[in-house]
C-alpha atoms as a PDB file:
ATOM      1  CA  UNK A   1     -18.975 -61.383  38.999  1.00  0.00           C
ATOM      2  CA  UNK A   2     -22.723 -61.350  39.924  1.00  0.00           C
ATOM      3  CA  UNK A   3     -22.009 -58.358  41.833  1.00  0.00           C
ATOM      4  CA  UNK A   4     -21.040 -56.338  38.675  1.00  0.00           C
ATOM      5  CA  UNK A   5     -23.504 -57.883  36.772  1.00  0.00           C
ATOM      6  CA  UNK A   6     -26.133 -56.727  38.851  1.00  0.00           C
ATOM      7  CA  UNK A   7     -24.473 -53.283  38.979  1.00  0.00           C
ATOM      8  CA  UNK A   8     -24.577 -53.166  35.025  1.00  0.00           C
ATOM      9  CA  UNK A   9     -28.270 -54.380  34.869  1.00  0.00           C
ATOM     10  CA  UNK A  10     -29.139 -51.423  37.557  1.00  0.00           C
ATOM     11  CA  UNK A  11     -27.024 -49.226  35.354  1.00  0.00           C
ATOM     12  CA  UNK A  12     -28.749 -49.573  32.797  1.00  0.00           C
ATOM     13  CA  UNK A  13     -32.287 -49.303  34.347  1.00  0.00           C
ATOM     14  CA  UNK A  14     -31.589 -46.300  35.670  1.00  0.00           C
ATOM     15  CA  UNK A  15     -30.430 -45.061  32.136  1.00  0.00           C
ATOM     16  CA  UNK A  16     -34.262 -46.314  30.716  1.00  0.00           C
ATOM     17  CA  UNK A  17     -35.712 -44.715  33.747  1.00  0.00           C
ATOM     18  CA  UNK A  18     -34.235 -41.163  33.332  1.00  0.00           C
ATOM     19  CA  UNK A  19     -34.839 -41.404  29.569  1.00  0.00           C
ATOM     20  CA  UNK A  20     -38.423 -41.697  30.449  1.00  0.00           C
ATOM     21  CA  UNK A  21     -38.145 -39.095  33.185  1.00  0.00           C
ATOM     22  CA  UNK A  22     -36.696 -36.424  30.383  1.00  0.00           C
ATOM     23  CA  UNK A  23     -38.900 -37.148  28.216  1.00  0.00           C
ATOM     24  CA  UNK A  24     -41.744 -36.779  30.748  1.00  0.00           C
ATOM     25  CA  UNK A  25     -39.968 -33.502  31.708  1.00  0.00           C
ATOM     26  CA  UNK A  26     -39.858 -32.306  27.961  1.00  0.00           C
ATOM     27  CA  UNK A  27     -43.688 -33.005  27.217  1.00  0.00           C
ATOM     28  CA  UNK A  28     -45.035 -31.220  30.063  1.00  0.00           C
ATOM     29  CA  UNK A  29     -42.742 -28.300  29.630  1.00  0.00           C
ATOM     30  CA  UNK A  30     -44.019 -28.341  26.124  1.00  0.00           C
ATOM     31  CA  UNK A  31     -47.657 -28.751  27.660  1.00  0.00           C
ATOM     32  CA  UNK A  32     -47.178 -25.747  29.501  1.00  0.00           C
ATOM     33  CA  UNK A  33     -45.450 -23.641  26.743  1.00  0.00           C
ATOM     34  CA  UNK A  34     -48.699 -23.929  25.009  1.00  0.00           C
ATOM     35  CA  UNK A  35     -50.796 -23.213  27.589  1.00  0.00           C
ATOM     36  CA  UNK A  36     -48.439 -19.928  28.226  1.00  0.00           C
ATOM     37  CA  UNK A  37     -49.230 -19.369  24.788  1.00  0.00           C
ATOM     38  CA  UNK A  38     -53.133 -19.564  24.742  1.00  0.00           C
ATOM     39  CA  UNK A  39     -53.607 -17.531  27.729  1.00  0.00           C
ATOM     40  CA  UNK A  40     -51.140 -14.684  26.725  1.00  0.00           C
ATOM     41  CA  UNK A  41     -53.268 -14.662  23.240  1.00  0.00           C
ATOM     42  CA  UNK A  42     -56.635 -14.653  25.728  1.00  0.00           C
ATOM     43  CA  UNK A  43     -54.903 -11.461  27.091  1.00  0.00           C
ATOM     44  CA  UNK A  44     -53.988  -9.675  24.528  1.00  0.00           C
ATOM     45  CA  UNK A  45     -56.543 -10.208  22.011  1.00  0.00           C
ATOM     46  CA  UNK A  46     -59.564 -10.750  24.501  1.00  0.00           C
ATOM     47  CA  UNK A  47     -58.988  -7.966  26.887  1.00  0.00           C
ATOM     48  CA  UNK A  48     -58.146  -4.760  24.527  1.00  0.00           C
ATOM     49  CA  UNK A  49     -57.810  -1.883  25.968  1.00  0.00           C
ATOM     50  CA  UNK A  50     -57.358   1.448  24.442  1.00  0.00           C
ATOM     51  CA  UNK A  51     -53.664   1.969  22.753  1.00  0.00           C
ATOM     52  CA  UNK A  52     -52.791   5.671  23.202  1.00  0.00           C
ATOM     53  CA  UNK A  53     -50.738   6.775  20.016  1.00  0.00           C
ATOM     54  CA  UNK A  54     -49.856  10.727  21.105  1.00  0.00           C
ATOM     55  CA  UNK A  55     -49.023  10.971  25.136  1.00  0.00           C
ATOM     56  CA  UNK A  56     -49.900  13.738  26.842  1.00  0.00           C
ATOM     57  CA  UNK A  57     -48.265  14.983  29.711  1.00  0.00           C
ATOM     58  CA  UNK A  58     -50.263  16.561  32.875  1.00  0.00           C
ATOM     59  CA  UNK A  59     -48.373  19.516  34.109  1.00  0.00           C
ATOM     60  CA  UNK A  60     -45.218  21.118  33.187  1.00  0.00           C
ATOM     61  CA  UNK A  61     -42.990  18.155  35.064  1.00  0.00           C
ATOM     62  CA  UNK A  62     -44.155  15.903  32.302  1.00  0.00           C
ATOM     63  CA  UNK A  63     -42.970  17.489  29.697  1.00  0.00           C
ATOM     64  CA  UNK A  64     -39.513  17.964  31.439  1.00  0.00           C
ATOM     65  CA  UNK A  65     -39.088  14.582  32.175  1.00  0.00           C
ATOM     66  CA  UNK A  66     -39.947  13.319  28.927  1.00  0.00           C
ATOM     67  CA  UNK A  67     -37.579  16.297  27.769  1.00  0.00           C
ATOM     68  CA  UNK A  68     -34.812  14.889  29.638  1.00  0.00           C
ATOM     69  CA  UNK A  69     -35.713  11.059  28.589  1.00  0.00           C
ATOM     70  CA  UNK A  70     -35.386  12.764  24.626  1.00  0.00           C
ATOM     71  CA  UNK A  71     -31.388  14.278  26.044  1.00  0.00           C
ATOM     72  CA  UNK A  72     -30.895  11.347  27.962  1.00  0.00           C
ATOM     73  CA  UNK A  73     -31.085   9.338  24.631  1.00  0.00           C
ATOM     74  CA  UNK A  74     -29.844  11.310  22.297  1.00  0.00           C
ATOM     75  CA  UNK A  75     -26.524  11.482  24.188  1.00  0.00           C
ATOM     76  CA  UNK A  76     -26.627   7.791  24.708  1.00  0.00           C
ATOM     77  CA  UNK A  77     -26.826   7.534  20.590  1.00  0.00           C
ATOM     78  CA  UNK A  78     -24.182  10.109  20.208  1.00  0.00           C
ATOM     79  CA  UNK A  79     -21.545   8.618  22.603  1.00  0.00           C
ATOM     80  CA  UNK A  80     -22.205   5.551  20.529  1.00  0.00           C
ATOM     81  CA  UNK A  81     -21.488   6.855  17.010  1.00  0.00           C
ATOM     82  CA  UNK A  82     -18.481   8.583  18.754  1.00  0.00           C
ATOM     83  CA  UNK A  83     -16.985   5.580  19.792  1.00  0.00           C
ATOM     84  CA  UNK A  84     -17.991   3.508  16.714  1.00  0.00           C
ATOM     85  CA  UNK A  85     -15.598   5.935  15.353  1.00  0.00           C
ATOM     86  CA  UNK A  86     -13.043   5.136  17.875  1.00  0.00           C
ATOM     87  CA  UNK A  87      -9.688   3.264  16.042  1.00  0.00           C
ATOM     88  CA  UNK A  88     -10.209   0.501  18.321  1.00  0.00           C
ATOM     89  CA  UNK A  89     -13.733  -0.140  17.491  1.00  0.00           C
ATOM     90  CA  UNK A  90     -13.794   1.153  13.637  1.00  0.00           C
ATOM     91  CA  UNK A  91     -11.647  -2.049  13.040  1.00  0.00           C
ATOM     92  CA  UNK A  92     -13.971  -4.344  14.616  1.00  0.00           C
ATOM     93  CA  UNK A  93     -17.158  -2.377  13.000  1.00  0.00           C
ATOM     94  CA  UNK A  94     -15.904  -2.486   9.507  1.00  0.00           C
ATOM     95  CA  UNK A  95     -17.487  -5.798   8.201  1.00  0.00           C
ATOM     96  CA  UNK A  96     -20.891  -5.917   6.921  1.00  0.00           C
ATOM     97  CA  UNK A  97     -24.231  -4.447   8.337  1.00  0.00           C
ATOM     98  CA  UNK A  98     -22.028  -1.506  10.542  1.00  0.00           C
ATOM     99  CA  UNK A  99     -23.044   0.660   8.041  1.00  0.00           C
ATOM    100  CA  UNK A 100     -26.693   0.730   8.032  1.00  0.00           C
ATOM    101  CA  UNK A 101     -26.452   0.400  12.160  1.00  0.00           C
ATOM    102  CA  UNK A 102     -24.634   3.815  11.891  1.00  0.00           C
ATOM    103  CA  UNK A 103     -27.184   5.352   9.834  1.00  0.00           C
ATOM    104  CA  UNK A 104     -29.668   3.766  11.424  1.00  0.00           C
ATOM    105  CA  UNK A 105     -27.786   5.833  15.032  1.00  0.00           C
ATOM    106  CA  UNK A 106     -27.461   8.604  13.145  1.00  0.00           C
ATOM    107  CA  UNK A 107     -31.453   8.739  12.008  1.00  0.00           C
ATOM    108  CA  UNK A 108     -32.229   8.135  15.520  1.00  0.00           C
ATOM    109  CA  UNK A 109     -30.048  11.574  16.571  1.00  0.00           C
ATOM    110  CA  UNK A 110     -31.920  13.512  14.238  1.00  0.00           C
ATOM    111  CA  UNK A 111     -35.447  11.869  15.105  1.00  0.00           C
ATOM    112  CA  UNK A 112     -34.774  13.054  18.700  1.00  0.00           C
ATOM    113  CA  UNK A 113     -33.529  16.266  17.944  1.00  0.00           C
ATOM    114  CA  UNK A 114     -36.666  16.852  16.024  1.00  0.00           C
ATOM    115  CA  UNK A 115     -39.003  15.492  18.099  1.00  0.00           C
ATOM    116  CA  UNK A 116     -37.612  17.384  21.051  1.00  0.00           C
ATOM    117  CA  UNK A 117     -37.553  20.875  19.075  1.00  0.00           C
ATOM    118  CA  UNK A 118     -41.642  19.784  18.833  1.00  0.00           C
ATOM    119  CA  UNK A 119     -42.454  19.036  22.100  1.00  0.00           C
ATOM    120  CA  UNK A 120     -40.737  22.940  23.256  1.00  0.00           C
ATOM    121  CA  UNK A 121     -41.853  24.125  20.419  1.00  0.00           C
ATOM    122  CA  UNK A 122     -45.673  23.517  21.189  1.00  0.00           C
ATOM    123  CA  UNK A 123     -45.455  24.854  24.906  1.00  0.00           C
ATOM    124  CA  UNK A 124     -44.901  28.208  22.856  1.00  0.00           C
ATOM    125  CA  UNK A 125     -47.493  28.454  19.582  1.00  0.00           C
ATOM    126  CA  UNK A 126     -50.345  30.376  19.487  1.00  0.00           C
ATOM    127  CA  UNK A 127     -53.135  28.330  20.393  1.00  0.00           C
ATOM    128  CA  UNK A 128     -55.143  29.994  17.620  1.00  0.00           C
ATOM    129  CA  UNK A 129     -52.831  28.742  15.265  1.00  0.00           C
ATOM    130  CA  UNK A 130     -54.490  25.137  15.346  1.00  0.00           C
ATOM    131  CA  UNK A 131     -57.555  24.572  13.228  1.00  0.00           C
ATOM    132  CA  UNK A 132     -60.392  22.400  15.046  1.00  0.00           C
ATOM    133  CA  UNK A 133     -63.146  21.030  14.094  1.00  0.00           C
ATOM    134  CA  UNK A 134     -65.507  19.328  16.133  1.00  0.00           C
ATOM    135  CA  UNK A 135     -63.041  19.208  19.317  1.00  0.00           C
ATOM    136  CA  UNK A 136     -60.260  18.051  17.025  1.00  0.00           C
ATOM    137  CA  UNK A 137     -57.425  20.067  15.350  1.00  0.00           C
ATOM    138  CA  UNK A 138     -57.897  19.056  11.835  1.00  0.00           C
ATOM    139  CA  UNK A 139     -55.059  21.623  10.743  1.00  0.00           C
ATOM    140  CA  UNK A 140     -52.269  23.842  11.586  1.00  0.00           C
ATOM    141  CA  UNK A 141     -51.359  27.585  10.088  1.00  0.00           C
ATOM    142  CA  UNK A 142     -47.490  28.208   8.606  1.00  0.00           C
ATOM    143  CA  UNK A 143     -46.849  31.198   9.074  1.00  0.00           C
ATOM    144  CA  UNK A 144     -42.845  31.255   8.951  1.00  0.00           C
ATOM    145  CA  UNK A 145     -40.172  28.989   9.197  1.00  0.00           C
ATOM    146  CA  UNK A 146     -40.320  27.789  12.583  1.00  0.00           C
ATOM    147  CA  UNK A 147     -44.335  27.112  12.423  1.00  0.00           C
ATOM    148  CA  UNK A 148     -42.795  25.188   9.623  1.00  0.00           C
ATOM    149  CA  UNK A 149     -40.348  23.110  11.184  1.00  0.00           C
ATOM    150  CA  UNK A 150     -43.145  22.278  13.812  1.00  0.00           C
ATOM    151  CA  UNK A 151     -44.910  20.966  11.703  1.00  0.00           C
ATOM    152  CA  UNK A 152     -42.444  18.856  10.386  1.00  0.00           C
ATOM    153  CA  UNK A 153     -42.120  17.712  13.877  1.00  0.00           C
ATOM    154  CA  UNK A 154     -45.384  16.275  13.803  1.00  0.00           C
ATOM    155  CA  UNK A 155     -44.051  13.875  11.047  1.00  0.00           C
ATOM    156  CA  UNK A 156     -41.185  12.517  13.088  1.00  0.00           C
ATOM    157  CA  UNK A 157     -42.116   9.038  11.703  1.00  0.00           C
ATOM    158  CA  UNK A 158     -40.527  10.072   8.661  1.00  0.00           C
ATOM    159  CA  UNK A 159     -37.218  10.066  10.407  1.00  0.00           C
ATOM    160  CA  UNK A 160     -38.317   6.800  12.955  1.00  0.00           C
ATOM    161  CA  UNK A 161     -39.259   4.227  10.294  1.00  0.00           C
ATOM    162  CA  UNK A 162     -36.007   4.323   7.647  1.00  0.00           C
ATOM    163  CA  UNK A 163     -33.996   3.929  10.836  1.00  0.00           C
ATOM    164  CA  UNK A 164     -36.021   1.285  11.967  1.00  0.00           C
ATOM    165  CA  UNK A 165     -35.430  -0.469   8.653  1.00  0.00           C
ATOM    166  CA  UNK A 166     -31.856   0.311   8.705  1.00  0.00           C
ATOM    167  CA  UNK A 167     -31.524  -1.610  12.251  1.00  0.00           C
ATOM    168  CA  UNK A 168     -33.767  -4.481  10.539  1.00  0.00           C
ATOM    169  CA  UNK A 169     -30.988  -4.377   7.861  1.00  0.00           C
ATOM    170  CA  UNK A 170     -27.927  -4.578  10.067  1.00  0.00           C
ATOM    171  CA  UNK A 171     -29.373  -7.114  11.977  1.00  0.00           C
ATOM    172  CA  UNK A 172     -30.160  -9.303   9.313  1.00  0.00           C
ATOM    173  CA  UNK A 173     -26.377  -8.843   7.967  1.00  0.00           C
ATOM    174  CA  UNK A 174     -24.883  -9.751  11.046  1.00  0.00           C
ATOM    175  CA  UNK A 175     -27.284 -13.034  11.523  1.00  0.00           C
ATOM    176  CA  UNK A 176     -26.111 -14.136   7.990  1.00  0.00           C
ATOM    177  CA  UNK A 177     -22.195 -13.625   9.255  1.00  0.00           C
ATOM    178  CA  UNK A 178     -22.858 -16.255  12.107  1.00  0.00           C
END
């Protein structure tokens, strides 16, 4: 009897003493989430560096590469609308927010065939077809429908943002299903 009643006092100490333990553990990870916090904000905000909007590649392998990156995903995004349209998925991606995830896949296709007509495209214009000022090119000549469709390259953000929103969208449909 003394036996057990010993065991149910230790029982229960324990118990108290990991309760104090967890909560121990759960204000120092919180201690150190903060910490995390203030030194990631130190390193992004303190030590800028330059943010590069246009990439430019060095040598002709660049451009390939970042040619084949452009295939690489537009086949990924057009082997997904394909089988979004397969029977056994079109039943599952019927509810609500599939929609504006396929045009939101299908914006993406034409972003990236767009953006890689550009790229090839500007291996081959006329250098004198850019206007510069100062070291900058402040303009471009149309002379046709190609120069034309280059140019409309240049605005592939046009294409980039509505799908963008459209994933936003779709995302925000299927978080309200849950």
């Amino acid at each position: 009897m003394v036996t057990q009643a010993w065991r149910n006092t230790f029982s229960l100490n324990a118990k108290i003493s990991e309760g104090r333990v967890v909560a121990a553990e759960k204000r120092s990870r919180g201690a150190f989430a903060v910490l995390l916090g203030v030194v990631c904000l130190v390193v992004v905000f303190g030590l800028p560096a330059p943010a590069l909007a246009v990439q430019q590649h060095s040598g002709t392998e660049g451009l390939v590469i970042h040619q084949l990156g452009h295939l690489l995903f537009l086949f990924g995004m057009i082997f997904l609308l394909f089988r979004m349209r397969h029977p056994e998925s079109r039943r599952l991606s019927r509810g609500s927010g599939w929609l504006e995830f396929k045009l939101c896949v299908i914006l993406i296709i034409l972003w990236n065939l767009l953006t890689f007509y550009g790229h090839w495209h500007q291996e081959l214009i006329n250098p004198d077809k850019f206007v510069t000022s100062g070291g900058r090119t402040t303009g471009f000549i149309v002379s046709g429908p190609l120069d034309a469709l280059f140019y409309l390259s240049r605005l592939d953000h046009l294409l980039l943002l509505p799908a963008f929103v459209f994933l936003l969208l779709a995302l925000r449909k299927w978080r309200e299903q849950e």
